[in-house]
Protein backbone atom coordinates (compact mmCIF):
# COMPACT_ATOMS: atom_id res chain seq x y z
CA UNK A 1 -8.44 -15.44 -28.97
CA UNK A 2 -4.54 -14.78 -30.44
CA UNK A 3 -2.02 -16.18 -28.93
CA UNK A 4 -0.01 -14.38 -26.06
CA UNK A 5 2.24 -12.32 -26.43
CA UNK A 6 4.98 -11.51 -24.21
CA UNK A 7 5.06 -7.56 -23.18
CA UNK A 8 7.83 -6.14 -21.14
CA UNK A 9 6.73 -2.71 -19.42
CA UNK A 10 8.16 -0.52 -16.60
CA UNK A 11 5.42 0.34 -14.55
CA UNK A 12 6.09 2.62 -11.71
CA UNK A 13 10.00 2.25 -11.68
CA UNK A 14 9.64 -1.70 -11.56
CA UNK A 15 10.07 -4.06 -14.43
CA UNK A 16 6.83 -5.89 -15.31
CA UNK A 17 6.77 -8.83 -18.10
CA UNK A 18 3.93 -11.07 -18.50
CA UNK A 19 2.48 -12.56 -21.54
CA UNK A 20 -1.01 -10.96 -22.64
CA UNK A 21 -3.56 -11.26 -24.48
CA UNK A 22 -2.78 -9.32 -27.45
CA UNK A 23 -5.96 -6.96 -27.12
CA UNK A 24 -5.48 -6.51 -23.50
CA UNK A 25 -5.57 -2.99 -22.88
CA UNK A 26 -3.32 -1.37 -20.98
CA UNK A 27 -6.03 -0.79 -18.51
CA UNK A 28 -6.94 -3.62 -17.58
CA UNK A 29 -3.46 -4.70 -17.65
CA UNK A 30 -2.73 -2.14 -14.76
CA UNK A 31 -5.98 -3.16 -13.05
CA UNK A 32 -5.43 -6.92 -13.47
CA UNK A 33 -1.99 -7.88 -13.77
CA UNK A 34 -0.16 -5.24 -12.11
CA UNK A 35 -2.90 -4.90 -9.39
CA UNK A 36 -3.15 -1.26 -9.57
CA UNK A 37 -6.33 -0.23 -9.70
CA UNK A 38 -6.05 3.52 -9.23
CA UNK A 39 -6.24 3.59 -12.84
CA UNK A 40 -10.21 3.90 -13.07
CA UNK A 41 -12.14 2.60 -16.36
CA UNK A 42 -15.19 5.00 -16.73
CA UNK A 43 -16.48 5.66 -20.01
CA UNK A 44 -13.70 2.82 -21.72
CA UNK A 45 -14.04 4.81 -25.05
CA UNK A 46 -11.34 7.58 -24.05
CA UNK A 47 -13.94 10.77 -23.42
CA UNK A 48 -13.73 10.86 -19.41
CA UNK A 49 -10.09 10.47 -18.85
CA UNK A 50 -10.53 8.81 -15.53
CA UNK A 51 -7.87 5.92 -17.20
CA UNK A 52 -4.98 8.69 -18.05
CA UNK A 53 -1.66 7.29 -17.18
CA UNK A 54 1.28 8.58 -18.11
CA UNK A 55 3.67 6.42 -20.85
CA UNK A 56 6.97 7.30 -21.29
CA UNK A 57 6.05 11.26 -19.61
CA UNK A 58 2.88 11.39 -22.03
CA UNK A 59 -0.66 11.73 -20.56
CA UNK A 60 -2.65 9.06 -22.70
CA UNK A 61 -5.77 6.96 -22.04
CA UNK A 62 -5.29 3.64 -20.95
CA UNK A 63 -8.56 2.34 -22.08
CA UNK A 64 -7.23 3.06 -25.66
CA UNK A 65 -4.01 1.49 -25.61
CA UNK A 66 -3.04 -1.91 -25.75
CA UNK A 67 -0.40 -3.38 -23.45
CA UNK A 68 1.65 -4.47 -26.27
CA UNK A 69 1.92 -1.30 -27.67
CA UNK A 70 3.42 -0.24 -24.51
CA UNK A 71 5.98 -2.74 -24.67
CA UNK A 72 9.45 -1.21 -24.02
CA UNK A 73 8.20 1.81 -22.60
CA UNK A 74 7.43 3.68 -19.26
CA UNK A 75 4.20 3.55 -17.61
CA UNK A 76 3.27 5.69 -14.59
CA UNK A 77 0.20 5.48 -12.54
CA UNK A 78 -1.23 7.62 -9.65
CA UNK A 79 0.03 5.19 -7.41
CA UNK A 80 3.71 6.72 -8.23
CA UNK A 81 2.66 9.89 -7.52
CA UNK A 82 2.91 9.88 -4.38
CA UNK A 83 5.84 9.53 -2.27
CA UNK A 84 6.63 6.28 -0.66
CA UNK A 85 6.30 7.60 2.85
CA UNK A 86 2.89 8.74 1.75
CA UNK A 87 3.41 12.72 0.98
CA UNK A 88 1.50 13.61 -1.51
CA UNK A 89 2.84 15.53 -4.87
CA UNK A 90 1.74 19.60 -5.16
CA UNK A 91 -1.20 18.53 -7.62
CA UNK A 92 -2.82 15.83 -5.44
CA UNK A 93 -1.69 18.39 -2.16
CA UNK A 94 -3.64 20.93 -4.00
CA UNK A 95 -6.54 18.74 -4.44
CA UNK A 96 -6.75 17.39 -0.98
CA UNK A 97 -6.48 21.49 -0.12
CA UNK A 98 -8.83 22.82 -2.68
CA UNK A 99 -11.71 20.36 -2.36
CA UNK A 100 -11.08 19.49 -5.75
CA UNK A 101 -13.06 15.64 -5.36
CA UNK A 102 -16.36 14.39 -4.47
CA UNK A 103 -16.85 10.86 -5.48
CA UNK A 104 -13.21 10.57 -5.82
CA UNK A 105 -13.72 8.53 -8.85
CA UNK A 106 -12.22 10.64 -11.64
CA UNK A 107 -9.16 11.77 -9.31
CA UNK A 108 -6.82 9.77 -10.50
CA UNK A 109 -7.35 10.78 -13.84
CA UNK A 110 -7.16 14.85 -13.34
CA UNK A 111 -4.52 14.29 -10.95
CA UNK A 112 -2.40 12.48 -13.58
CA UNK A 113 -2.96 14.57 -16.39
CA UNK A 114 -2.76 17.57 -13.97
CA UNK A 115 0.39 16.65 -13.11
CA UNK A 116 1.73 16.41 -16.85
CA UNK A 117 -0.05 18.95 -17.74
CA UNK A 118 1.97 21.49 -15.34
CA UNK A 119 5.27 19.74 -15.73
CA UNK A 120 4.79 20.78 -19.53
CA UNK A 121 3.10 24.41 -18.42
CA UNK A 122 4.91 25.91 -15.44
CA UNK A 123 2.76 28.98 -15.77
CA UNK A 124 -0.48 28.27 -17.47
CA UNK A 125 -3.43 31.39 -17.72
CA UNK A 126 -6.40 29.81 -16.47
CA UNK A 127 -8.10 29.62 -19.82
CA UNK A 128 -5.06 27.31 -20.50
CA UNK A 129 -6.09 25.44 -17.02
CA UNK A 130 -9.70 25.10 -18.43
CA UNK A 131 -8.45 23.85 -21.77
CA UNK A 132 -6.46 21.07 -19.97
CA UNK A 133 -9.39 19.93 -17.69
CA UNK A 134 -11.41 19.32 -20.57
CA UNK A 135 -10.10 16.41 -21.36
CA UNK A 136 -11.10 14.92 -17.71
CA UNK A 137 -14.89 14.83 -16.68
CA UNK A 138 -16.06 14.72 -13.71
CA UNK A 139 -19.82 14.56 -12.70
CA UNK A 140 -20.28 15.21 -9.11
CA UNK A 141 -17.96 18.78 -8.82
CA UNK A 142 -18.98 21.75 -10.61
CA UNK A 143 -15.16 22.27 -11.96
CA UNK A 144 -14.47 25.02 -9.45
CA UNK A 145 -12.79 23.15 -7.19
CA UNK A 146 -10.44 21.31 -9.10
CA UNK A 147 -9.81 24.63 -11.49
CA UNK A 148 -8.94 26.02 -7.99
CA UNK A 149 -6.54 23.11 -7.01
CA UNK A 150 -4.26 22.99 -10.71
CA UNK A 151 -4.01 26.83 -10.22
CA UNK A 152 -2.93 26.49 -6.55
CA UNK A 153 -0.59 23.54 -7.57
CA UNK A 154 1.08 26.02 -10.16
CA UNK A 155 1.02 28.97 -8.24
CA UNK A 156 3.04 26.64 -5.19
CA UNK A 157 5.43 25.28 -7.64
CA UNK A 158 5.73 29.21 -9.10
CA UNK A 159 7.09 30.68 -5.86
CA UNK A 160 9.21 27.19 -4.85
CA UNK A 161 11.03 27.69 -8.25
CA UNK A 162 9.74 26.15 -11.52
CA UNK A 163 6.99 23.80 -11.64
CA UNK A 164 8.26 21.87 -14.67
CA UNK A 165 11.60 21.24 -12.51
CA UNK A 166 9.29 20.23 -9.44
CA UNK A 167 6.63 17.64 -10.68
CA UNK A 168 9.15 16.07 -12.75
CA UNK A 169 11.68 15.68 -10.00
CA UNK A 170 8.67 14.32 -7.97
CA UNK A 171 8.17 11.92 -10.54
CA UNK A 172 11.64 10.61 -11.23
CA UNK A 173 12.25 10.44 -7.47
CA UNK A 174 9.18 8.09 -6.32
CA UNK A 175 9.84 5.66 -8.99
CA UNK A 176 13.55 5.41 -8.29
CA UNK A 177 12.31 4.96 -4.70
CA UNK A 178 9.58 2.41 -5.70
CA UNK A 179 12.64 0.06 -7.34
């Protein structure tokens, strides 16, 4: 093993610095050292997506990263998704609605990069909904479900106003909450 080194990472709107095995990944450092654990290792080789986070506003795979790399930057989990008081955002509202989940495993995952996904898309076709879910898997659903629950999620955030506007105020607003 290398020696530590010392990583300083905003996750979820609060500062986090710890010193870390340099091949940590970021992962485990959610999992482990933040004590977050809605961030879900499945496959650990970046193909299911059931680790996606979001760093700095960028849906990534946490399995794949290291914590150092993430050093200096902003790290948001499904836990932040939410808001404090417990309401959900529109995509995991949409889920919860839609049916979207079985084994709940891989929720966390779509849900994250669901919810990038549509800040970056306002109004996506549903071949460009497909196209984003297949980066998740999922092996309990047949996909209708959770196709059903991003196209509700942008069709809600579609007649509130835009959904870009929406999921990122939702985002920006729990983690200033979470400080």
């Amino acid at each position: 093993m290398g020696a530590e080194v010392l990583v300083r990472v905003v996750v979820n709107g609060q500062v986090r610095q710890e010193q870390v095995d340099p091949r940590l990944t970021l992962a485990d450092f959610l999992r482990e050292n933040c004590r977050l654990t809605g961030t879900h290792l499945g496959c650990e080789h970046g193909v299911c997506g059931a680790c996606t986070v979001l760093v700095d506003g960028a849906a990534v795979r946490s399995c794949l990263m290291f914590a150092v790399q993430a050093a200096g930057s902003e790290v948001t989990t499904v836990e932040a998704l939410a808001s404090p008081d417990g309401t959900l955002n529109q995509v995991q509202q949409a889920f919860r609605e839609n049916h979207a989940l079985q084994c709940g495993f891989c929720t966390p995952g779509f849900v994250v990069s669901m919810t990038a996904f549509l800040r970056d898309h306002p109004c996506p076709t549903d071949e460009e909904i497909r196209a984003a879910l297949s980066g998740n898997l999922c092996r309990c659903t047949g996909y209708q479900g959770i196709l059903a629950a991003v196209r509700a999620a942008a069709d809600a955030a579609d007649t509130a106003g835009s959904a870009s506007a929406d999921l990122t105020e939702d985002l920006t607003a729990n983690q200033a909450k979470t400080r």
